[in-house]
C-alpha atoms as a PDB file:
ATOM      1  CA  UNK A   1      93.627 118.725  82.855  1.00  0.00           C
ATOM      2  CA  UNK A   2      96.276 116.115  82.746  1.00  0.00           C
ATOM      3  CA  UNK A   3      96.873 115.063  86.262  1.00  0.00           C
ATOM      4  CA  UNK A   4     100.639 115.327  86.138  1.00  0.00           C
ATOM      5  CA  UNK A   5      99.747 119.071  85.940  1.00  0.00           C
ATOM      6  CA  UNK A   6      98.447 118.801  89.921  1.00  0.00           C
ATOM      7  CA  UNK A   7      96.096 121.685  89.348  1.00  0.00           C
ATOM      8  CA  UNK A   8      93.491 122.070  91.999  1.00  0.00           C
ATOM      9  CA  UNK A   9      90.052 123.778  90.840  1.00  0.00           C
ATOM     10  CA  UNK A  10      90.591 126.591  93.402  1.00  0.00           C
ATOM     11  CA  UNK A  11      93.874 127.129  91.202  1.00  0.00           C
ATOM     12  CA  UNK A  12      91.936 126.658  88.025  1.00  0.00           C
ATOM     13  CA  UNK A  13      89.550 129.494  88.649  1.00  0.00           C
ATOM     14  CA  UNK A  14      92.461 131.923  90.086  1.00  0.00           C
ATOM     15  CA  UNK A  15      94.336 131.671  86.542  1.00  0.00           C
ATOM     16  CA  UNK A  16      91.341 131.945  84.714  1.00  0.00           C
ATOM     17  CA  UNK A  17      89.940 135.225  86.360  1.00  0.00           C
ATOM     18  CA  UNK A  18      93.748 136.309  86.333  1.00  0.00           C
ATOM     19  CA  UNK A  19      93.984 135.729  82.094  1.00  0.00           C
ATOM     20  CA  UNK A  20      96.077 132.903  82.607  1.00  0.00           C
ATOM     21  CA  UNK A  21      94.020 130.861  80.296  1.00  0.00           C
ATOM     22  CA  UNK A  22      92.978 131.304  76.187  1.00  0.00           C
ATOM     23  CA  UNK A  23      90.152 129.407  74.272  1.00  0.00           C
ATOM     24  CA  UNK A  24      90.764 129.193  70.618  1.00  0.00           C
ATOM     25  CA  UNK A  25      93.326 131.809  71.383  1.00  0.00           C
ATOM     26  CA  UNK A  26      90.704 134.324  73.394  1.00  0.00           C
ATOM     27  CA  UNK A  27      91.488 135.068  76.857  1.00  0.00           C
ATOM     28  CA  UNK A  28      88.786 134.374  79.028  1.00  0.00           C
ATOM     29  CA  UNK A  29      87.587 135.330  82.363  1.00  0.00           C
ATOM     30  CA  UNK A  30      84.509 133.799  82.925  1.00  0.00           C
ATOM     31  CA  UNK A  31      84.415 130.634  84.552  1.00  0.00           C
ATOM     32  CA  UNK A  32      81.307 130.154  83.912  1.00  0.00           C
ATOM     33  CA  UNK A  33      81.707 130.414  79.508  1.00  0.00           C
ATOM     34  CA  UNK A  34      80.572 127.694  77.658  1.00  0.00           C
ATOM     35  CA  UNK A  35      83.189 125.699  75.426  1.00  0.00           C
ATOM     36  CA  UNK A  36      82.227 123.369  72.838  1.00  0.00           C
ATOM     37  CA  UNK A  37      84.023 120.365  71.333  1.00  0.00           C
ATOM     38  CA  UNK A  38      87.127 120.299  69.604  1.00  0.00           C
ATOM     39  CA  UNK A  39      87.629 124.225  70.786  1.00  0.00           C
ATOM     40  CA  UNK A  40      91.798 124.767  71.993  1.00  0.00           C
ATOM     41  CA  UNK A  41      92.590 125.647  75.675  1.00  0.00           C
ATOM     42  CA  UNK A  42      95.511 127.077  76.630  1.00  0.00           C
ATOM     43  CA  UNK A  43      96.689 127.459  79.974  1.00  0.00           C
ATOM     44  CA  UNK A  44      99.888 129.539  80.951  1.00  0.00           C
ATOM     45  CA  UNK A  45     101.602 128.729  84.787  1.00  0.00           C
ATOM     46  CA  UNK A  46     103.784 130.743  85.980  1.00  0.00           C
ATOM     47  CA  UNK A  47     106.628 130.002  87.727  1.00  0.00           C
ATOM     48  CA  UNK A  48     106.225 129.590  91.628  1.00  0.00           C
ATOM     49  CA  UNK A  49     106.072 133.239  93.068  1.00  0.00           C
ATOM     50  CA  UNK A  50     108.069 134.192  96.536  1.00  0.00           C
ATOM     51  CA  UNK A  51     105.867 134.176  99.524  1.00  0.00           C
ATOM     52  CA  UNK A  52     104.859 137.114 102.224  1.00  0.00           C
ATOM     53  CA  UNK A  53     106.147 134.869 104.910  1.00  0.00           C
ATOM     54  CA  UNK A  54     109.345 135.329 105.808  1.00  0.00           C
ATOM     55  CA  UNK A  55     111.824 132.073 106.326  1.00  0.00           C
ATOM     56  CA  UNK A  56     113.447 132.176 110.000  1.00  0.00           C
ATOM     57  CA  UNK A  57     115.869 129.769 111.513  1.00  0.00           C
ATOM     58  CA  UNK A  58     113.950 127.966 114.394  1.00  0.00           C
ATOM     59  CA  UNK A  59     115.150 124.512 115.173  1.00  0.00           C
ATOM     60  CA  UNK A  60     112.465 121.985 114.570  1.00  0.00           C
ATOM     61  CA  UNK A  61     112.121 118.064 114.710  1.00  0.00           C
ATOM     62  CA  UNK A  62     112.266 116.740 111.528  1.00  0.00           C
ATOM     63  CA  UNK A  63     110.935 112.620 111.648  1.00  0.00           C
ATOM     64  CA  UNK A  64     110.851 112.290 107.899  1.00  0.00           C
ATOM     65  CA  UNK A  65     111.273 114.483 104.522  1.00  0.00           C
ATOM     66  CA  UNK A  66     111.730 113.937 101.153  1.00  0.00           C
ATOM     67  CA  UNK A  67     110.554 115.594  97.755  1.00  0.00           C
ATOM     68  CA  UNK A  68     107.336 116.003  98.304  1.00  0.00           C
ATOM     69  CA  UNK A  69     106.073 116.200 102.104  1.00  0.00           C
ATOM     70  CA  UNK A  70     107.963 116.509 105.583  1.00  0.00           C
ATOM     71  CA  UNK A  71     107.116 115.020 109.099  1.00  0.00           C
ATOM     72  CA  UNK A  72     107.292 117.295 111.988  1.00  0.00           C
ATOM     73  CA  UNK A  73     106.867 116.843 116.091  1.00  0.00           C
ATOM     74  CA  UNK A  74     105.780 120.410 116.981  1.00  0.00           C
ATOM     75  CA  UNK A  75     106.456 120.967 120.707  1.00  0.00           C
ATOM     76  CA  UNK A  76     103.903 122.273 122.392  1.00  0.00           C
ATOM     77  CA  UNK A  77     103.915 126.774 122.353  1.00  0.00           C
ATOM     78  CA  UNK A  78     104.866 126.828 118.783  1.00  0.00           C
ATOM     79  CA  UNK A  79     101.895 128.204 116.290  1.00  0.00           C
ATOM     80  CA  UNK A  80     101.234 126.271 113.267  1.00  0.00           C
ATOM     81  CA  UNK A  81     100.792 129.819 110.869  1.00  0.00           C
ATOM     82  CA  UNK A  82     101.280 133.285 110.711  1.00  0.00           C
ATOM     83  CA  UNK A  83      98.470 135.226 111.947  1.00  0.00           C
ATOM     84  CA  UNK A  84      97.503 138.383 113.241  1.00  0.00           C
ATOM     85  CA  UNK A  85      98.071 137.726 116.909  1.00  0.00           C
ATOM     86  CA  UNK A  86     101.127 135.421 115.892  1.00  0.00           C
ATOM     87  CA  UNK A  87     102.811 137.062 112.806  1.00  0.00           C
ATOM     88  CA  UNK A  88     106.302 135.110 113.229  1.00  0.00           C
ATOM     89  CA  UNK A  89     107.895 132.485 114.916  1.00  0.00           C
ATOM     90  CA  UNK A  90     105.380 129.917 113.477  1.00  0.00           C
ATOM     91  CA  UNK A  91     106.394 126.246 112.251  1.00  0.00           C
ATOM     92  CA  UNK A  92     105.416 127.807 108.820  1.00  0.00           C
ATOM     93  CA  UNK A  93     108.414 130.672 109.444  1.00  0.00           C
ATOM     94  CA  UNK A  94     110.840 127.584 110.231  1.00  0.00           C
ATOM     95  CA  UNK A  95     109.863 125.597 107.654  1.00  0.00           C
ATOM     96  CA  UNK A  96     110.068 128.127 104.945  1.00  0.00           C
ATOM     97  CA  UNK A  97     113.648 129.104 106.615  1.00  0.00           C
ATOM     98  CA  UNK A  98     114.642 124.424 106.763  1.00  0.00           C
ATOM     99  CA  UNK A  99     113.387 124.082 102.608  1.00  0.00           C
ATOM    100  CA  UNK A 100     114.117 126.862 101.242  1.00  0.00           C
ATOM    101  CA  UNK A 101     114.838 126.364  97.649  1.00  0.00           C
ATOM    102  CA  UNK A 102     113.141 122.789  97.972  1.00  0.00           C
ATOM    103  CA  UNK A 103     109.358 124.627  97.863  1.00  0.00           C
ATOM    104  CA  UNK A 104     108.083 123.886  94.087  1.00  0.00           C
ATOM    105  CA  UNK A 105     105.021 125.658  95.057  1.00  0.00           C
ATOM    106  CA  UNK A 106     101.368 125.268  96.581  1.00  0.00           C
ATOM    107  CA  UNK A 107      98.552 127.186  94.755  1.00  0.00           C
ATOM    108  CA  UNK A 108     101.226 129.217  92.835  1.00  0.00           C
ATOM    109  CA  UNK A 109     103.031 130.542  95.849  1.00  0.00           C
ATOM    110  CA  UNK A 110     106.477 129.163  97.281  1.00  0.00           C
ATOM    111  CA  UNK A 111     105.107 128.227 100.646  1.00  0.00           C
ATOM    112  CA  UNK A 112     104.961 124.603 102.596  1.00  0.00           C
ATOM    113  CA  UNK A 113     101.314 123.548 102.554  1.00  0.00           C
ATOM    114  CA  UNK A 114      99.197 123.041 105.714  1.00  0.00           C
ATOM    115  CA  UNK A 115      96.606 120.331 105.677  1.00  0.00           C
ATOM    116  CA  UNK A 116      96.091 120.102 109.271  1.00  0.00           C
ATOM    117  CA  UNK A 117      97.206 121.722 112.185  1.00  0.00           C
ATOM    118  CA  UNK A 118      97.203 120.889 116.016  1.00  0.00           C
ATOM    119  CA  UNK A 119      97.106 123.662 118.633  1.00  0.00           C
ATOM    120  CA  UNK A 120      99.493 126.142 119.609  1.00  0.00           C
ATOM    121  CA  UNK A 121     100.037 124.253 123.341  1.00  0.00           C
ATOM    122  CA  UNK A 122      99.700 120.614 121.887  1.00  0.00           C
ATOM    123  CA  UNK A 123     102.456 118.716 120.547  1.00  0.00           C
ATOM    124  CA  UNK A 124     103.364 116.196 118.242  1.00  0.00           C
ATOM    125  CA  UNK A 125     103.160 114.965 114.764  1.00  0.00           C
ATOM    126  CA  UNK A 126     101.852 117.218 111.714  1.00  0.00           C
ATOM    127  CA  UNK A 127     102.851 116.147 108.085  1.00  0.00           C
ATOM    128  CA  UNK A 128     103.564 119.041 105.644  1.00  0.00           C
ATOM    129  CA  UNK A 129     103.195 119.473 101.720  1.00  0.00           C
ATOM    130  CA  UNK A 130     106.060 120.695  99.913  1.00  0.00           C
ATOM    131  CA  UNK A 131     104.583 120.284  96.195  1.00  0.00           C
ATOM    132  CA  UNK A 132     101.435 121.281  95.097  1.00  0.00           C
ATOM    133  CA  UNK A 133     100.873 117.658  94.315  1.00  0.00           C
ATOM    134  CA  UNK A 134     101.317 116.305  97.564  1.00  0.00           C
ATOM    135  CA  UNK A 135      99.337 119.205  98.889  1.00  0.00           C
ATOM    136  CA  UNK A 136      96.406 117.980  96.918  1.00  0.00           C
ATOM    137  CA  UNK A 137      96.693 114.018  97.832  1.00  0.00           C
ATOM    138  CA  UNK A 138      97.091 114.956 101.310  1.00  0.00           C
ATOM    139  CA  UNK A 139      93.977 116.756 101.603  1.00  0.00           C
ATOM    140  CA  UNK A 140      92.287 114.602  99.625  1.00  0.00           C
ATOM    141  CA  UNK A 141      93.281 111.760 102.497  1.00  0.00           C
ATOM    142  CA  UNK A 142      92.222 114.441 105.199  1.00  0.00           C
ATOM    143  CA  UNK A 143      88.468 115.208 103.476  1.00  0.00           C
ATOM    144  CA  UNK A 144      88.219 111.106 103.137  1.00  0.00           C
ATOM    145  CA  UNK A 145      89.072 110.600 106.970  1.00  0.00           C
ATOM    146  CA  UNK A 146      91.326 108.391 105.938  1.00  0.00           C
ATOM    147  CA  UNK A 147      94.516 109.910 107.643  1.00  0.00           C
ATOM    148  CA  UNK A 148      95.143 107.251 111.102  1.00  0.00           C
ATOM    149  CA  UNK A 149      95.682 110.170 113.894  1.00  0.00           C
ATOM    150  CA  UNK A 150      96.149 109.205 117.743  1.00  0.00           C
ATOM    151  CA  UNK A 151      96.716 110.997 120.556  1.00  0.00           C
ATOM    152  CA  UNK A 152      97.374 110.787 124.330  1.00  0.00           C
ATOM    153  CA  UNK A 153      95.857 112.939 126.712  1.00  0.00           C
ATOM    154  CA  UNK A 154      95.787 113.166 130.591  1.00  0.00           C
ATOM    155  CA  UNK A 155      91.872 113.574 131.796  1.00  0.00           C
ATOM    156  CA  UNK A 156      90.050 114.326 135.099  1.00  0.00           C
ATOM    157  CA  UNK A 157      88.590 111.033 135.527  1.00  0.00           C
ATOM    158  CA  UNK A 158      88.475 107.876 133.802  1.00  0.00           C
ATOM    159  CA  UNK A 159      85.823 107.240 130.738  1.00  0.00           C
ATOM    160  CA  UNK A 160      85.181 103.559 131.829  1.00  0.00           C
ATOM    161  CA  UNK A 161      81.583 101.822 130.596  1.00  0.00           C
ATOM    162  CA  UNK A 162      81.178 101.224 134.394  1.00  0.00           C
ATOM    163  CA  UNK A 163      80.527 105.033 134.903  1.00  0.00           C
ATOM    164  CA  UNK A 164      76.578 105.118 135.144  1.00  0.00           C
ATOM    165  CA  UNK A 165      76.879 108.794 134.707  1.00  0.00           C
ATOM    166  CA  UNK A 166      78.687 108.457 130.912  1.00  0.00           C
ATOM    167  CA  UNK A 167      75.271 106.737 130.221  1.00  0.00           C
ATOM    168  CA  UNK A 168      73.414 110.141 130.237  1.00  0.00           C
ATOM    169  CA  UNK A 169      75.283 112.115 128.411  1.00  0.00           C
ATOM    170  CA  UNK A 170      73.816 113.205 125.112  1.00  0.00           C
ATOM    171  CA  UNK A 171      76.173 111.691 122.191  1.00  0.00           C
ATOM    172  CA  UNK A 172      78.374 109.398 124.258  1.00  0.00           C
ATOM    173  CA  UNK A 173      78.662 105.674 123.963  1.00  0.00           C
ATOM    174  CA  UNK A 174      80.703 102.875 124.560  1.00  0.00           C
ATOM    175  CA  UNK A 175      81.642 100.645 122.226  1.00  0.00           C
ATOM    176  CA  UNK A 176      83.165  96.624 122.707  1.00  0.00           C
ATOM    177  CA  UNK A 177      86.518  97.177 124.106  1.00  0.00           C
ATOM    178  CA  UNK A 178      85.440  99.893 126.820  1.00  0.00           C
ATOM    179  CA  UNK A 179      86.134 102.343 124.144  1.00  0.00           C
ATOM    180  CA  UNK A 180      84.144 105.668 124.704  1.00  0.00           C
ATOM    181  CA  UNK A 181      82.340 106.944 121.528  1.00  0.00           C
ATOM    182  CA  UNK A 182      81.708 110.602 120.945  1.00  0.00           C
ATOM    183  CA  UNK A 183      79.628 111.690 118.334  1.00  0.00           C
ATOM    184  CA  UNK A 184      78.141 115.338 117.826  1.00  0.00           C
ATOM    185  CA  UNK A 185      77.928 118.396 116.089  1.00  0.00           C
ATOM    186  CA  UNK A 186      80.339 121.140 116.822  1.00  0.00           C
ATOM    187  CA  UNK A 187      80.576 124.977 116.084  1.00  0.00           C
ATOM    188  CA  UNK A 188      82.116 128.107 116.630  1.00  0.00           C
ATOM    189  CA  UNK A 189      80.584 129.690 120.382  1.00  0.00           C
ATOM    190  CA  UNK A 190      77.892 131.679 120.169  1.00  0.00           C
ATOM    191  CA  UNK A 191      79.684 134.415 122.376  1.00  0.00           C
ATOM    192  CA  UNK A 192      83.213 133.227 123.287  1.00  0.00           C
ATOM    193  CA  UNK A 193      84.863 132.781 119.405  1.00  0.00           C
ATOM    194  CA  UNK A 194      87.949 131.204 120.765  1.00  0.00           C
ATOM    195  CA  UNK A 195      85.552 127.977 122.080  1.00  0.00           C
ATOM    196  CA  UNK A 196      83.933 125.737 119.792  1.00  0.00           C
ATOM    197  CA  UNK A 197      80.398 124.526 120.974  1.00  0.00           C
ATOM    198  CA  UNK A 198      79.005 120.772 121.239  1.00  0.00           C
ATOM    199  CA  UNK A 199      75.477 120.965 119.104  1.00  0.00           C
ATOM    200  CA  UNK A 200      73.176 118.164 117.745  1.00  0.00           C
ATOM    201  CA  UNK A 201      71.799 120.247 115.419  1.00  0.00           C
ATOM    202  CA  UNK A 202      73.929 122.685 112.677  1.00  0.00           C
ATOM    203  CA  UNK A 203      77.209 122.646 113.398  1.00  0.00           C
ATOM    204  CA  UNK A 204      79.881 119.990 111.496  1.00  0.00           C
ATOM    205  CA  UNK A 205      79.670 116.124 112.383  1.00  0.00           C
ATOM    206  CA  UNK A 206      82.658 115.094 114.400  1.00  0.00           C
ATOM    207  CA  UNK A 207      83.362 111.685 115.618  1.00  0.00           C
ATOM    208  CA  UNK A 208      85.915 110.882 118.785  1.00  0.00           C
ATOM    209  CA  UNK A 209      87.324 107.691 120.291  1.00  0.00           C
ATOM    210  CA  UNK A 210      88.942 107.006 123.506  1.00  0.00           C
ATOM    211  CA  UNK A 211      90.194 104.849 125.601  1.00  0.00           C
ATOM    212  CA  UNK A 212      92.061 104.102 128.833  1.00  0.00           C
ATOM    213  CA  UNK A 213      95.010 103.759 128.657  1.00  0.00           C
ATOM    214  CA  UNK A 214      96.308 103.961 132.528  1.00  0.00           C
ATOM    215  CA  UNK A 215      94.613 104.804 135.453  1.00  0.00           C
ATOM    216  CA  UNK A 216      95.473 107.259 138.582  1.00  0.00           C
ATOM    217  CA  UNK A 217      94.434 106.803 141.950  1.00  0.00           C
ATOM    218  CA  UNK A 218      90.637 105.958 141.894  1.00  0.00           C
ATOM    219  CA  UNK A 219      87.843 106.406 139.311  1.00  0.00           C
ATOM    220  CA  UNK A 220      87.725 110.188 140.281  1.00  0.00           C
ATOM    221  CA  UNK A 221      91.369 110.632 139.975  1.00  0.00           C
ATOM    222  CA  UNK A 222      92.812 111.189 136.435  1.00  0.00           C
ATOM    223  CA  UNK A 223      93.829 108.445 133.475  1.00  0.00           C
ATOM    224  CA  UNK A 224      96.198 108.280 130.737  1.00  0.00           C
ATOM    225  CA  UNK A 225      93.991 107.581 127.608  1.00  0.00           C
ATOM    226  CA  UNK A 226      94.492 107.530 124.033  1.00  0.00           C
ATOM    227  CA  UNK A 227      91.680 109.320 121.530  1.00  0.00           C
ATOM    228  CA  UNK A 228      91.668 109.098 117.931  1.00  0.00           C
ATOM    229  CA  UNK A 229      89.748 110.805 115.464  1.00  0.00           C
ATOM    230  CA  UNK A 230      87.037 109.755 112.577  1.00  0.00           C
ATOM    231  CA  UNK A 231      87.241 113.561 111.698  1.00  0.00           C
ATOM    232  CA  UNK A 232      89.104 116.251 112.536  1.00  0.00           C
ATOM    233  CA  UNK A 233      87.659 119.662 113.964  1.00  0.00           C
ATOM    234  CA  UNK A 234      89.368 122.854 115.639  1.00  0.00           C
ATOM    235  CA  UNK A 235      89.827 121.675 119.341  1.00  0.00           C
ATOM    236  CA  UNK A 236      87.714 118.472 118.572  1.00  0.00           C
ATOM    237  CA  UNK A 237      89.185 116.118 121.362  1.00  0.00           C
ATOM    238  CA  UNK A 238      89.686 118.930 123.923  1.00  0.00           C
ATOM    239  CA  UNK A 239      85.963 119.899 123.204  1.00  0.00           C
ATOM    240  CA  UNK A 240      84.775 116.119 124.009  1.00  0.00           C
ATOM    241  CA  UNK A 241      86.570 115.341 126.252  1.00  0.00           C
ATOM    242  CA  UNK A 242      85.187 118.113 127.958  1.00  0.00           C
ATOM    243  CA  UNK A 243      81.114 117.489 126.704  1.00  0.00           C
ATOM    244  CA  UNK A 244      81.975 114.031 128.444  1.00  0.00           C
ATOM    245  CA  UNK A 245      83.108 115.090 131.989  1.00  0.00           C
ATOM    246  CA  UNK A 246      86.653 114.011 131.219  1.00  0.00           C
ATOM    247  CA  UNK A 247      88.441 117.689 130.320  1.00  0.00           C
ATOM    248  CA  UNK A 248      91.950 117.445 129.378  1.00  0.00           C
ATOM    249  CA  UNK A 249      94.718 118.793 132.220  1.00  0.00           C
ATOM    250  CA  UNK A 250      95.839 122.152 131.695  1.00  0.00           C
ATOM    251  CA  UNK A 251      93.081 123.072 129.835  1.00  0.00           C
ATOM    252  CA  UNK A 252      92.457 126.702 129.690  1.00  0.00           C
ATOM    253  CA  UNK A 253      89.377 127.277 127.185  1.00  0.00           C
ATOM    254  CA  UNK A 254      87.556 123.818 128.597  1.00  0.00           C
ATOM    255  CA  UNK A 255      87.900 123.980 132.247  1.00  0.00           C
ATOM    256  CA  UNK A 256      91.277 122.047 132.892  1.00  0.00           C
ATOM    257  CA  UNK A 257      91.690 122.912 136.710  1.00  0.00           C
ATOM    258  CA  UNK A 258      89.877 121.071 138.767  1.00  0.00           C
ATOM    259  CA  UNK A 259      90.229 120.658 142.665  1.00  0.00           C
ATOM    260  CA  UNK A 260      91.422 116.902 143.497  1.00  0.00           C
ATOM    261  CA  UNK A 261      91.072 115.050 146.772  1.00  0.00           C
ATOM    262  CA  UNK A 262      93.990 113.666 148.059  1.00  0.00           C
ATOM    263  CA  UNK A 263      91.880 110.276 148.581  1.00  0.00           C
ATOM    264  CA  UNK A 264      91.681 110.017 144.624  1.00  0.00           C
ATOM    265  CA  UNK A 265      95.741 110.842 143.705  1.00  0.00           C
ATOM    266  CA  UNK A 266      97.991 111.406 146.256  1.00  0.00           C
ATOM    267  CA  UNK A 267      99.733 114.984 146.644  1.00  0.00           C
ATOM    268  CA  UNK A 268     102.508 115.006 144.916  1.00  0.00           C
ATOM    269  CA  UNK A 269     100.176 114.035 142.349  1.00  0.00           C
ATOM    270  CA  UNK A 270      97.966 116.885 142.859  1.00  0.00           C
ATOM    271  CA  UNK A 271     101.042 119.306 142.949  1.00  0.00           C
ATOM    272  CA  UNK A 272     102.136 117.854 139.932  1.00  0.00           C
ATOM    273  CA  UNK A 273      98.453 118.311 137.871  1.00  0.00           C
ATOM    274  CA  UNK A 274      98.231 122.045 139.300  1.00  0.00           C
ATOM    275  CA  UNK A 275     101.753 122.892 137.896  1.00  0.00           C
ATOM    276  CA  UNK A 276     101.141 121.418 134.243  1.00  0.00           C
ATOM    277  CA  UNK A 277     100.275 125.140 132.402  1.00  0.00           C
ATOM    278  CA  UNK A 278      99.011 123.281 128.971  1.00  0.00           C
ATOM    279  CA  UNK A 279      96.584 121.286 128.173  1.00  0.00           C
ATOM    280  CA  UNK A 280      98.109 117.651 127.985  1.00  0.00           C
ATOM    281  CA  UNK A 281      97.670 116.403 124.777  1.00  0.00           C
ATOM    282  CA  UNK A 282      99.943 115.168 122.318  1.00  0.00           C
ATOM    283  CA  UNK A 283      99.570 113.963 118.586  1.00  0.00           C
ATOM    284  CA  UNK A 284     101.561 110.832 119.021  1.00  0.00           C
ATOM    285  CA  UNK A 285     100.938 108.368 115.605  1.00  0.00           C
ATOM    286  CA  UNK A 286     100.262 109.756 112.390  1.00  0.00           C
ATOM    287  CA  UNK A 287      99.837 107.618 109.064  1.00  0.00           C
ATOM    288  CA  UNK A 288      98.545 108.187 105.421  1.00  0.00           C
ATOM    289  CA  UNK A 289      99.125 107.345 101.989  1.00  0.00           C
ATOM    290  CA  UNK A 290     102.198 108.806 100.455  1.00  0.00           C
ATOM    291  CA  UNK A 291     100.361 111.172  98.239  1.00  0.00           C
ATOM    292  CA  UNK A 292     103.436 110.286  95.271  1.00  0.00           C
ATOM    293  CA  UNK A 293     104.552 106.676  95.606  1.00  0.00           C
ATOM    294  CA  UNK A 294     101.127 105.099  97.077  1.00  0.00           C
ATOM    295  CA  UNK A 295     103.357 103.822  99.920  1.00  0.00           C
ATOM    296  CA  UNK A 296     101.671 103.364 103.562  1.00  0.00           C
ATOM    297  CA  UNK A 297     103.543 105.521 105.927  1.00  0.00           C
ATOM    298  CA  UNK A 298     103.026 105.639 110.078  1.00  0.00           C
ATOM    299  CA  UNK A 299     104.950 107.409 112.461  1.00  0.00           C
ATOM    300  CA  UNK A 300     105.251 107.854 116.207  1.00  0.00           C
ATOM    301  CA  UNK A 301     106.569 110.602 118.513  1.00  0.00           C
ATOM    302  CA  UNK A 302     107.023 109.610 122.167  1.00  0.00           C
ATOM    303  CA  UNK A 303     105.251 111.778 124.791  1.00  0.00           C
ATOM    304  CA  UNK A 304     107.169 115.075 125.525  1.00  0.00           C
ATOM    305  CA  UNK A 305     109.349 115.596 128.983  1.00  0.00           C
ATOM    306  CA  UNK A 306     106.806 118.083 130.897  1.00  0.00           C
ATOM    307  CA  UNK A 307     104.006 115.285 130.202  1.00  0.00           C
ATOM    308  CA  UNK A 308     106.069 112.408 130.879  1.00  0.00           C
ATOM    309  CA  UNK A 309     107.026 114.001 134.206  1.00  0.00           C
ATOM    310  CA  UNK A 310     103.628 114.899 135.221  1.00  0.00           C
ATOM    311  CA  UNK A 311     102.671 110.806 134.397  1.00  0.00           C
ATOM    312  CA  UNK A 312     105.288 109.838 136.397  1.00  0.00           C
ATOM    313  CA  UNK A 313     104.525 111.939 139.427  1.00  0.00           C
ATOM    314  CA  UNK A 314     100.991 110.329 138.881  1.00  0.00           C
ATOM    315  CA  UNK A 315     102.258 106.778 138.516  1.00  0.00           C
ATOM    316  CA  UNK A 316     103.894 107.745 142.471  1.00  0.00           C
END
């Protein structure tokens, strides 16, 4: 296929066992029929067909859009895609309700195209394919690693190299720089299937840097630190973070209340922590590869109010 088509091979197969494509004027279903040399293939694309998910006028932050892609800062509560326990009020909903007419189509359906998603209760950046084209180069980028993604998180603790304790835990490092290293294997619980599961054996690889980035009170008081990620897995930093002793604040699914002395952070402090009802994370730079022009493009979304409050009641 000529690449200007931007047909994906999960496409491919879908018009072929749908009779969307002739060889030497036969339709053909198998995917797996031979062709020989010099035979004709035809392929008919239809036009883009309407999506099952409705469009619905929800405000969102728009950082960047053009032809091809668009740049959102989710705030934190908002669910990336429909799904059985969320069937509206999704960023897809809004989006499809923002472009409208500007969809071209991904996989043969007039719908924006997740390539990654961040968690219902964490906010920030997510980039979006509006073409089927950019939905391709994007994942492409995604599958590489290639995409840059940081974070900042508030933890119980901080990850420093001086922490004897960080030396015995299976799959942590530190590398130059005080930067903490997490590498394992990770998987869907055994018996809680909203968790995912630290393994060294099975699983999918998953890589996860952090560092500190401001400290609270003393070493068992809480830090500011940013984590970024050589891959990207469901709940991959919250899931470290946790295998490390560090769980995120406001944590629900990986333990994010923890009692605090008032000799580590003072009270208001404390107050502050107990009162924060998500888990404090936020996708802060995102950059990649324009998927159409080749440029380089980065972008940054400052730290939401409810986490910037609960910093500075820490910083008191």
């Amino acid at each position: 296929m000529p690449e200007e088509a931007t047909l994906s091979r999960t496409r491919l197969a879908k018009l072929i066992a749908e009779g969307g494509v002739q060889v030497n004027g036969q339709v053909v279903q198998d995917p797996k029929a031979k062709v020989a040399e010099g035979a004709e293939i035809l392929i008919t694309v239809e036009e883009a067909g309407e999506s099952h998910i409705g469009p619905e006028d929800i405000p969102i932050d728009v950082i960047y859009e053009d032809d091809d892609l668009i740049v959102i800062n989710k705030p934190a509560g908002m669910v990336v895609h429909p799904a059985p326990g969320s069937p509206s009020g999704t960023l897809v909903n809004a989006l499809m309700h923002h472009c409208g007419d500007n969809l071209s189509g991904v996989g043969g359906v007039k719908r924006p195209g997740i390539v990654h998603r961040i968690d219902k209760e964490t906010s920030g950046l997510l980039v979006v394919a509006k073409s089927d084209a950019a939905h391709q180069g994007l994942a492409a980028q995604f599958e590489k690693h290639t995409v840059e993604r940081y974070y900042r998180a508030v933890c119980y603790g901080s990850p420093a190299a001086t922490d004897p304790r960080l030396r015995g835990v299976k799959g942590a490092n530190f590398e130059p720089g005080n930067i903490l290293k997490i590498t394992t294997q990770l998987a869907r619980h055994k018996t809680d299937r909203q968790r995912q599961a630290v393994l060294f054996q099975g699983g999918r690889h998953a890589v996860t840097r952090a560092r500190i980035v401001e400290p609270f009170g003393d070493p068992a008081g809480l830090a500011l630190i940013e984590c970024w990620l050589e891959t990207g897995r469901t709940h991959q930093i919250r899931v470290h973070m946790a295998h490390a002793g560090h769980g995120l604040v406001g944590d629900p699914t990986y333990g994010g209340k923890r009692k605090l002395s008032a000799k580590a952070i003072p009270l208001a402090g404390i107050d502050a922590v107990q009162a924060f009802s998500r888990q404090a994370l936020h996708a802060a730079v995102l950059g990649f590869e324009h998927p159409i022009s080749g440029e380089m493009k980065r972008f940054e979304a400052p730290i939401p109010r409810d986490m910037q409050d609960l910093i500075t009641s820490l910083r008191r």
